[in-house]
Protein backbone atom coordinates (compact mmCIF):
# COMPACT_ATOMS: atom_id res chain seq x y z
CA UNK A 1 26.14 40.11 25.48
CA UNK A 2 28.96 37.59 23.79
CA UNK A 3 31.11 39.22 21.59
CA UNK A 4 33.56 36.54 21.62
CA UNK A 5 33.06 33.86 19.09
CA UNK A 6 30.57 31.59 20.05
CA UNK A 7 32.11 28.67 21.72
CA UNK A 8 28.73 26.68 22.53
CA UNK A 9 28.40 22.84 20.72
CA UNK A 10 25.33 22.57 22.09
CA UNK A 11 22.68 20.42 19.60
CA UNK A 12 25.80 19.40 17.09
CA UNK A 13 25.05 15.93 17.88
CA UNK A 14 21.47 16.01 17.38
CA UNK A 15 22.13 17.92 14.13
CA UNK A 16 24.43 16.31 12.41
CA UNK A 17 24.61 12.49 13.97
CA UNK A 18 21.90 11.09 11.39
CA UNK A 19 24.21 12.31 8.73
CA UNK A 20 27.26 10.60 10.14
CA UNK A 21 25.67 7.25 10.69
CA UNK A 22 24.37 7.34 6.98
CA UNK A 23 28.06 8.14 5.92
CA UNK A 24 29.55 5.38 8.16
CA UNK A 25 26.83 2.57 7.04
CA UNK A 26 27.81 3.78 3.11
CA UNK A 27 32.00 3.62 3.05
CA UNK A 28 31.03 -0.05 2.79
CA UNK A 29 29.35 -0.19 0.20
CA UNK A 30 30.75 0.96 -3.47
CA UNK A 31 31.08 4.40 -4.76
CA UNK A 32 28.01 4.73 -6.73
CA UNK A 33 25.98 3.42 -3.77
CA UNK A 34 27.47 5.96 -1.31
CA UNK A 35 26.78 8.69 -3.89
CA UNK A 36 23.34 7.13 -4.32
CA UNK A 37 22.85 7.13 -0.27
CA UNK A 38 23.89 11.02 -0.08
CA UNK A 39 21.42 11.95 -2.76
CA UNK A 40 18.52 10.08 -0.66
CA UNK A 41 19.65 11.78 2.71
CA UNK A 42 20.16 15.57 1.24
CA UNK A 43 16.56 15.26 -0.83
CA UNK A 44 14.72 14.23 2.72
CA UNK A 45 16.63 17.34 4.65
CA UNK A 46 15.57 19.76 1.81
CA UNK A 47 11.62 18.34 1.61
CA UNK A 48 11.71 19.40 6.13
CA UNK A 49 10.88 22.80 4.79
CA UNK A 50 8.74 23.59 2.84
CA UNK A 51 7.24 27.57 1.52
CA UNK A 52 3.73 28.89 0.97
CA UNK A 53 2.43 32.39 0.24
CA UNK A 54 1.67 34.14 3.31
CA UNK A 55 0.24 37.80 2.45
CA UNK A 56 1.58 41.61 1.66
CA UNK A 57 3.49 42.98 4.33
CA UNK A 58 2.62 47.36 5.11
CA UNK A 59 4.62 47.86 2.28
CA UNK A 60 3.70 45.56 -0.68
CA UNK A 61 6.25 43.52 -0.18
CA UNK A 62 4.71 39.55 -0.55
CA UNK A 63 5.76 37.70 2.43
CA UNK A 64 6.01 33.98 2.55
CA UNK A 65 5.13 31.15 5.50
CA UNK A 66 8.06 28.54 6.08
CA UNK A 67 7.59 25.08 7.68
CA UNK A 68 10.20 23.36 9.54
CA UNK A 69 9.13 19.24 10.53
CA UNK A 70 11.18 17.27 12.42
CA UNK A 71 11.57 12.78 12.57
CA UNK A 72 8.76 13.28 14.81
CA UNK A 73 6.12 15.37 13.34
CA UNK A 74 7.09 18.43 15.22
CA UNK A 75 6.24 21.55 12.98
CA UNK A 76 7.24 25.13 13.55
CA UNK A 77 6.10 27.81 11.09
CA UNK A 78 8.26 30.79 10.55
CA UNK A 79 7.42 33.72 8.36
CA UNK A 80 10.09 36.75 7.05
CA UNK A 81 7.57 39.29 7.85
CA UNK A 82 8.81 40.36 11.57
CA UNK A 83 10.87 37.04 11.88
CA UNK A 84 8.07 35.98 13.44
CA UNK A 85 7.28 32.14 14.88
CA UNK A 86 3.62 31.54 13.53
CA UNK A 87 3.12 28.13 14.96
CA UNK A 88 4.51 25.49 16.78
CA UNK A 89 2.79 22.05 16.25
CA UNK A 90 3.72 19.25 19.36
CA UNK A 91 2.01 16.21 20.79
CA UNK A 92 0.28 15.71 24.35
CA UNK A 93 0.67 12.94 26.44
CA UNK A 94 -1.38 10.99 24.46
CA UNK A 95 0.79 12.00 21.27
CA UNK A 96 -2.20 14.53 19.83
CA UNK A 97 -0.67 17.17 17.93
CA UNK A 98 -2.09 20.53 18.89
CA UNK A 99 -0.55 23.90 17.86
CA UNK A 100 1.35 25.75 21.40
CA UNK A 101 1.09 29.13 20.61
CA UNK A 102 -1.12 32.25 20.02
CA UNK A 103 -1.10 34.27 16.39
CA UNK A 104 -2.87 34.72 13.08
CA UNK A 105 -3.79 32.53 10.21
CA UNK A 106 -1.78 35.31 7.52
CA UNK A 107 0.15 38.31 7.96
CA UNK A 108 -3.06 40.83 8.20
CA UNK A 109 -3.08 40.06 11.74
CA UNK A 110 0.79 40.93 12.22
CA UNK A 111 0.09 44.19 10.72
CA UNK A 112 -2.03 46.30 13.26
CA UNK A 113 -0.84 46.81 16.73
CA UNK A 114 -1.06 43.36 17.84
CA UNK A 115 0.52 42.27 21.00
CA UNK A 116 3.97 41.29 19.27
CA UNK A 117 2.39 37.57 18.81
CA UNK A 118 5.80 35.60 17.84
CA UNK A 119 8.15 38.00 16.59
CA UNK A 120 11.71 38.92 17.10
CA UNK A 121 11.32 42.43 18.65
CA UNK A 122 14.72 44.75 18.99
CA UNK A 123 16.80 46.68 18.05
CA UNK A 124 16.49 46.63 21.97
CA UNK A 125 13.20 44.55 23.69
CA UNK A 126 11.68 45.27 26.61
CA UNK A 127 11.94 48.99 28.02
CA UNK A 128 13.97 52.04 27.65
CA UNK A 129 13.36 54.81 30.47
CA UNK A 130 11.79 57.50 28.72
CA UNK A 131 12.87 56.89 25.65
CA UNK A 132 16.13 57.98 25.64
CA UNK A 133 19.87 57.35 26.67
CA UNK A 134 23.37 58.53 26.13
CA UNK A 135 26.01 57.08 24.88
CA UNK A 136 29.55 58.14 24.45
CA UNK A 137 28.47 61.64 25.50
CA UNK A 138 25.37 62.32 22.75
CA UNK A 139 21.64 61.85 24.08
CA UNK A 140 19.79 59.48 21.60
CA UNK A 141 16.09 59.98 21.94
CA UNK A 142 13.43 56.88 20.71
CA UNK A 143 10.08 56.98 20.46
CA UNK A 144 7.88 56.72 23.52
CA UNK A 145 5.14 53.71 22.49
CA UNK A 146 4.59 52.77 25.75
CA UNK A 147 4.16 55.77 27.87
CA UNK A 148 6.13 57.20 29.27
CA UNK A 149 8.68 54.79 28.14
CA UNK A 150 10.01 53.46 25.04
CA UNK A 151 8.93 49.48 24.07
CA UNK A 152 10.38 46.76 21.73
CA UNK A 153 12.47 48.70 19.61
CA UNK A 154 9.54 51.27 19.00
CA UNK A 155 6.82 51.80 16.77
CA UNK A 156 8.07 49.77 13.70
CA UNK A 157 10.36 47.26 15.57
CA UNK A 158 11.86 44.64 14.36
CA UNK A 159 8.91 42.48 14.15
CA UNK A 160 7.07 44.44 11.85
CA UNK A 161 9.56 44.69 8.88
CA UNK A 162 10.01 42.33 6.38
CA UNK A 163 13.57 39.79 7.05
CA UNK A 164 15.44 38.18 4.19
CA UNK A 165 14.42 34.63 4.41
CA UNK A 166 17.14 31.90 3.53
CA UNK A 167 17.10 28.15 3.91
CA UNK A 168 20.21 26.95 5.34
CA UNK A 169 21.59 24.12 3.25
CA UNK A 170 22.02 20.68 5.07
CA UNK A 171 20.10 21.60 8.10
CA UNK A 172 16.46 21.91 8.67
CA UNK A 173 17.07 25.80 9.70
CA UNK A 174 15.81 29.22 8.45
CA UNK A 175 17.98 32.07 8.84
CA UNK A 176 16.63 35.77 8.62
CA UNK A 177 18.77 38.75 7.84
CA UNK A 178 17.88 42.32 8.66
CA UNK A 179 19.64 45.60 7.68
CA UNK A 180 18.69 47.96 10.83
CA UNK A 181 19.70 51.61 9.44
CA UNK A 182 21.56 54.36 10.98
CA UNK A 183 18.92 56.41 13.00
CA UNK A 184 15.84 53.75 12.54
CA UNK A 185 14.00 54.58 15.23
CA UNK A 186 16.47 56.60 16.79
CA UNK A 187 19.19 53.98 17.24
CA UNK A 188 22.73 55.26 16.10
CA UNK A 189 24.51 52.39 13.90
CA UNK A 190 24.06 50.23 10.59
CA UNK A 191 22.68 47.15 12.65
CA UNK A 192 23.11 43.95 10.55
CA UNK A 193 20.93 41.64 12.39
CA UNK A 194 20.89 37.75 11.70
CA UNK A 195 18.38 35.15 13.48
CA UNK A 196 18.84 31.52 12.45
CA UNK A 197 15.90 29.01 13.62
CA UNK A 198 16.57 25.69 14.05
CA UNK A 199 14.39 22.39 14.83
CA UNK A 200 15.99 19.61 16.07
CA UNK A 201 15.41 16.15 16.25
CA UNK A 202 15.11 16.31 20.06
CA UNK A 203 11.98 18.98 19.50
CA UNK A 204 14.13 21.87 20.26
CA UNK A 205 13.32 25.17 18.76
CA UNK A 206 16.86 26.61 19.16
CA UNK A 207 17.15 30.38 17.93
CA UNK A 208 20.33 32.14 17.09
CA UNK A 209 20.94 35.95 17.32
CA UNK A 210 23.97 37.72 15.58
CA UNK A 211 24.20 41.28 15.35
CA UNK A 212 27.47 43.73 13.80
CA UNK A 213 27.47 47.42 13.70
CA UNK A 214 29.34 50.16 12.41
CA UNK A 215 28.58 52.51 15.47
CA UNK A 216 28.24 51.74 19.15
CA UNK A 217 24.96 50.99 19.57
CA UNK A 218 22.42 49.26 22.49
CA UNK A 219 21.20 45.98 21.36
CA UNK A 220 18.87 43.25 23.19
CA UNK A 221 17.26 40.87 21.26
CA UNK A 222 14.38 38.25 22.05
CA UNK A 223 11.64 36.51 20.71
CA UNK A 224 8.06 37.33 21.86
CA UNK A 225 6.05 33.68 21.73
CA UNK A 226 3.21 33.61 23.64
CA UNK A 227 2.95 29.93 24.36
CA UNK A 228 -0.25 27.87 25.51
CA UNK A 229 0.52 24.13 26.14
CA UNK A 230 -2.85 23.02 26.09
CA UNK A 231 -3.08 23.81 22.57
CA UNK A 232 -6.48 25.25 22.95
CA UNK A 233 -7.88 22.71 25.47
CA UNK A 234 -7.60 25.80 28.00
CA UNK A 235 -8.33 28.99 27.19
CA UNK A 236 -5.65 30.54 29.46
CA UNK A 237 -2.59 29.55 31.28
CA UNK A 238 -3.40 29.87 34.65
CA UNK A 239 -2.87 25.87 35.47
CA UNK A 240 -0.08 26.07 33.88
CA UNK A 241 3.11 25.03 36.54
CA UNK A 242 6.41 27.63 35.88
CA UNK A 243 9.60 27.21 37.70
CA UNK A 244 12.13 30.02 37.08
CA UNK A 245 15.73 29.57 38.01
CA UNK A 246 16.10 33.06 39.58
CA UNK A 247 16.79 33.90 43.20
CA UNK A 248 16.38 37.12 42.20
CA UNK A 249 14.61 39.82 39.72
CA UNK A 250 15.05 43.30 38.60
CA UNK A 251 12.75 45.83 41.27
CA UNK A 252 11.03 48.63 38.92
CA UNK A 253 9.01 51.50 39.50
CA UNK A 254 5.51 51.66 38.77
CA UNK A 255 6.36 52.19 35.18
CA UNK A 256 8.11 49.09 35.08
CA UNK A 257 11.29 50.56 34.99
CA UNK A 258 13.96 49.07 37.03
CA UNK A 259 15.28 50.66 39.79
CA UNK A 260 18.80 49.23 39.66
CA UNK A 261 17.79 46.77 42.68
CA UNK A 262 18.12 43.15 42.27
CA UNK A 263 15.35 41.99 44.99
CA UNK A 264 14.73 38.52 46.10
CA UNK A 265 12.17 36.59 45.29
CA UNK A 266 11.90 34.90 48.52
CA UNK A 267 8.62 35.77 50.64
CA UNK A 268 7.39 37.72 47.32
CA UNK A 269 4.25 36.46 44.77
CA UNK A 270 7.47 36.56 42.27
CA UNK A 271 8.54 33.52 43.80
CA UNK A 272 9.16 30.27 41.07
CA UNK A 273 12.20 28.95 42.41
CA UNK A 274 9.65 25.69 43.09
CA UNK A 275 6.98 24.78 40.94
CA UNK A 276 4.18 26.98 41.02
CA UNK A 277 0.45 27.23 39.31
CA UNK A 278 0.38 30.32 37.10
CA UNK A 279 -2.78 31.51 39.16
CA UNK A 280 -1.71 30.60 42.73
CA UNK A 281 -0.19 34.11 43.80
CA UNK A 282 -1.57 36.02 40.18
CA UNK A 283 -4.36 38.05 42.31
CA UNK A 284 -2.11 39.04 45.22
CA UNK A 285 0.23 41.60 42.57
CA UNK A 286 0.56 44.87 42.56
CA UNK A 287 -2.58 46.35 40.10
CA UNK A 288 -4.07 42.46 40.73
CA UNK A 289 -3.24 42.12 37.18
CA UNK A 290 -0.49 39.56 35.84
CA UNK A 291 3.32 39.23 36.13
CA UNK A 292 5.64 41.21 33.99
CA UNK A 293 8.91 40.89 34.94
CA UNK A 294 12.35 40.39 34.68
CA UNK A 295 13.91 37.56 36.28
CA UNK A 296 18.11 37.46 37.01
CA UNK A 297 18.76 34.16 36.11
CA UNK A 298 21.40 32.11 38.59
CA UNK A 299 24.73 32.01 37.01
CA UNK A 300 22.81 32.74 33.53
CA UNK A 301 24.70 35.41 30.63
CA UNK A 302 27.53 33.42 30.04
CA UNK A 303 27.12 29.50 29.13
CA UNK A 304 23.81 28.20 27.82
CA UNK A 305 22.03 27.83 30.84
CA UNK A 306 18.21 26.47 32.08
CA UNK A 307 16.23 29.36 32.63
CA UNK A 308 12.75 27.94 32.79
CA UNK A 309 9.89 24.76 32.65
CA UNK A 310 6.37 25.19 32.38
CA UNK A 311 4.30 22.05 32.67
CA UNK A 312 0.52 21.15 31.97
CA UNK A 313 -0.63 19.09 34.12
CA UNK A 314 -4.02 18.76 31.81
CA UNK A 315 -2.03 17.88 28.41
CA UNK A 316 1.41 16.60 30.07
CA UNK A 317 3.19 19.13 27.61
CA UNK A 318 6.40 20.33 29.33
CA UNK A 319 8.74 23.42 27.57
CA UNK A 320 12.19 23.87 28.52
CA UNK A 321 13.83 27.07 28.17
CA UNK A 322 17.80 27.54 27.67
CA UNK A 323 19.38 30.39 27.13
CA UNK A 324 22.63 32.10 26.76
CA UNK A 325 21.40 35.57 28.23
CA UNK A 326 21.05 37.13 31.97
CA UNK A 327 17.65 37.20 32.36
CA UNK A 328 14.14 35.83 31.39
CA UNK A 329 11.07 37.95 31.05
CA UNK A 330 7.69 36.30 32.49
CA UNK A 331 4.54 38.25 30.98
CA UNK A 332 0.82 36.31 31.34
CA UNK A 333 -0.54 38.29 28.89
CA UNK A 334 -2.74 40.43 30.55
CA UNK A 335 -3.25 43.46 28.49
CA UNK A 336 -5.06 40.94 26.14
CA UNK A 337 -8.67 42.00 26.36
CA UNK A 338 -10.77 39.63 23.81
CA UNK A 339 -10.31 42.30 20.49
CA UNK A 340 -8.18 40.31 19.10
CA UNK A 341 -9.50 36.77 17.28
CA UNK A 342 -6.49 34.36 16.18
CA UNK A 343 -6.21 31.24 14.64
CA UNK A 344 -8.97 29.20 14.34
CA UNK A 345 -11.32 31.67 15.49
CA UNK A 346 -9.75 32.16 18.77
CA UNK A 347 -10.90 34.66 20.71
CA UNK A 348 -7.62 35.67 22.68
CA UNK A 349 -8.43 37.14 26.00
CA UNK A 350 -6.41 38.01 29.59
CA UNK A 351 -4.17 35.10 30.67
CA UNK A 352 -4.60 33.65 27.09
CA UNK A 353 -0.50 32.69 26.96
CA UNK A 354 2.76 33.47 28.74
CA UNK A 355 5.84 34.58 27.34
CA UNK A 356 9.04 33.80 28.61
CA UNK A 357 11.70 36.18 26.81
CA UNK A 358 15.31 35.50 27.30
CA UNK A 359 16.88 38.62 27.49
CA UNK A 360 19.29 41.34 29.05
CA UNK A 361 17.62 43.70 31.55
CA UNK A 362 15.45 46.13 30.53
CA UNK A 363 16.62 49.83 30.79
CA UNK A 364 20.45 48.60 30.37
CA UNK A 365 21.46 51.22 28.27
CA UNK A 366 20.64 53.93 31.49
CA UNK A 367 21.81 51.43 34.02
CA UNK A 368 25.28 51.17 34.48
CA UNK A 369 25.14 48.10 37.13
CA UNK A 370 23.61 46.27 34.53
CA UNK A 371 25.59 43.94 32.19
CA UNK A 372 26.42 46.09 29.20
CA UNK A 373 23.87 45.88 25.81
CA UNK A 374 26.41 48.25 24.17
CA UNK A 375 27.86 46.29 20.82
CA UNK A 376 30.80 48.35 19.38
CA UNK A 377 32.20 48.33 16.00
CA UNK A 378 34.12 45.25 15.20
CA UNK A 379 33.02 43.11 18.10
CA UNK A 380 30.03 40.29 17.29
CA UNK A 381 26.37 39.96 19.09
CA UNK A 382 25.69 36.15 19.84
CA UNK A 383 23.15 34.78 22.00
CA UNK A 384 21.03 31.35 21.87
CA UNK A 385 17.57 30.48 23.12
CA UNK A 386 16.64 27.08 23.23
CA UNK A 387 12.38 26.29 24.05
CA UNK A 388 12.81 22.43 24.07
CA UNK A 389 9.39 20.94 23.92
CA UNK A 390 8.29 17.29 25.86
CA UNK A 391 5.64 15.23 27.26
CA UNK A 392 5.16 14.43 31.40
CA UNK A 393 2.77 12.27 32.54
């Protein structure tokens, strides 16, 4: 967790170099043509985003669908209900556009308990042992949604409340604010959450978490894409080529709990320090189900490092992951079961996506080897995830 201010640069360039060249090729030119030039350049960043209806969030609250487009027809749709990435539109080898990840066509499909398609889930993703944990000497006790442990923030997480949607001026961004109370869900604190998405000219998706309390408090933030590169040519992700930059992960039980181990991955079906096929080694885990695990990434938590690439070899679509956190959560969606139907009819069934959620380790909070998820009053949350989208032939 950085609760220094944020130091990283990483993207100014690609933000703000347009702008810079349009204000170099104007001082030539007279004042009314300069003023004339900035006009034309700050109508054409406001028309990137553009807002539709979207549906009535649980409670009546009308929720609204935001589109971000980059220079290069990349689109990413964003809604406030849940924070949650709807779609992101990106071109194959052959430049077809095709939409990368799984969801709904409105917010009625948000609302039951789907599979956290997309959303920003906290106030503390992945799992808490048993639903509880102490902190400064008081027992805090959370809900138990995923038996016999508590999951993604509980059972009306972050992704399932309505965020206060604002357009950030100058940049083709959308930041979401959330007011977490004291006790919600069983977290101590007044959690001001803030998650700015960005789209950048380079077709990164770069996501910014800020968080400030007024009482110590655990906090782990991620988003929960499930991403499919073949846009729908596939119908799961088990071509799909992963390489994880982790020598090691966190051991659990059979809970999927850690243990407090950090095991190597070397010699284990865990292993994507190569390149590796989704479904090489997927049959040979423990249950013969899918992966669902966290991975310690190599000198990650500290500068924005690269976690992760996936690769389809059938579309050429590559995404890059960077990420200012510890670790990176694999998941191959295998509690999907075919109930669910998406977008476009889509019937969503095991192996349908993966997720790769840049995170701290799960259980923190009761794990005192762990690096800390405990933000304190005064200090500042700040992580970045970067999924940086590309072509391969």
């Amino acid at each position: 967790m950085k609760i220094l201010p944020f130091k990283h640069k990483v993207l100014l360039l690609a933000l703000f170099g347009g702008m810079s060249t349009v204000w170099l090729s104007s001082c030539a030119s007279q004042e009314s043509s300069t003023e004339q030039t900035m006009k034309v350049t700050a109508e054409q960043t406001e028309m990137k985003i553009t807002k539709e209806p979207f549906g009535t969030a649980p409670n009546g609250e009308e929720v609204s669908l935001y589109t971000l487009t980059n220079q290069n027809g990349v689109q990413v749709k964003i809604t406030n209900y849940g924070a949650i990435v709807t779609s992101i539109i990106t071109p194959d080898k052959s430049g077809k556009m095709g939409d990368v990840t799984l969801g709904f066509d409105n917010v009625d499909g948000y609302v039951p308990n789907d599979p956290h398609f997309g959303g920003i889930v906290g106030r503390y993703a992945n799992r808490i042992a048993k639903g509880k944990f102490t902190l400064d000497g008081q027992e805090y006790k959370l809900a138990v949604n995923d038996a016999p442990n508590h999951l993604h923030g509980g059972i009306t997480g972050f992704d399932r409340v309505v965020w206060q949607p604002e357009e950030v001026p100058g940049q083709n961004a959308l930041r979401l604010t959330y007011l977490s109370k004291d006790m919600e869900e069983g977290y101590p604190g007044n959690l001001t959450a803030v998650v700015t998405y960005t789209l950048t000219e380079d077709n990164g998706l770069k996501i910014d978490y800020e968080a400030t309390t007024d009482k110590a408090t655990p906090v782990n933030l991620t988003n929960h894409s499930y991403f499919n590169l073949s846009a729908g040519q596939d119908k799961d992700i088990l071509n799909h080529v992963v390489q994880i930059n982790a020598d090691k992960f966190t051991a659990t039980d059979e809970t999927l709990i850690p243990t407090g181990e950090l095991k190597p991955v070397k010699g284990t079906p865990y292993n994507f320090t190569s390149p590796q096929p989704v479904g090489t080694r997927i049959h040979n885990l423990p249950g013969g189900f899918g992966y669902d695990l966290n991975y310690v990434i190599n000198n990650g938590g500290d500068e924005l490092t690269k976690a992760a690439v996936v690769h389809d070899p059938a579309t050429g679509r590559t995404l890059e992951v960077l990420t200012t956190q510890p670790g990176i959560q694999l998941y191959t969606a295998y509690h999907l079961d075919g109930s669910l139907t998406g977008k476009n009819d889509t019937v969503y069934k095991r192996y349908a996506g993966l997720c790769l959620e840049a995170q701290h380790y799960p259980d923190s909070p009761n794990q005192e080897s762990f690096p800390s998820t405990i933000l304190k009053p005064g200090e500042k949350y700040q992580e970045t995830t970067i999924y940086k989208f590309g072509v391969r032939e």
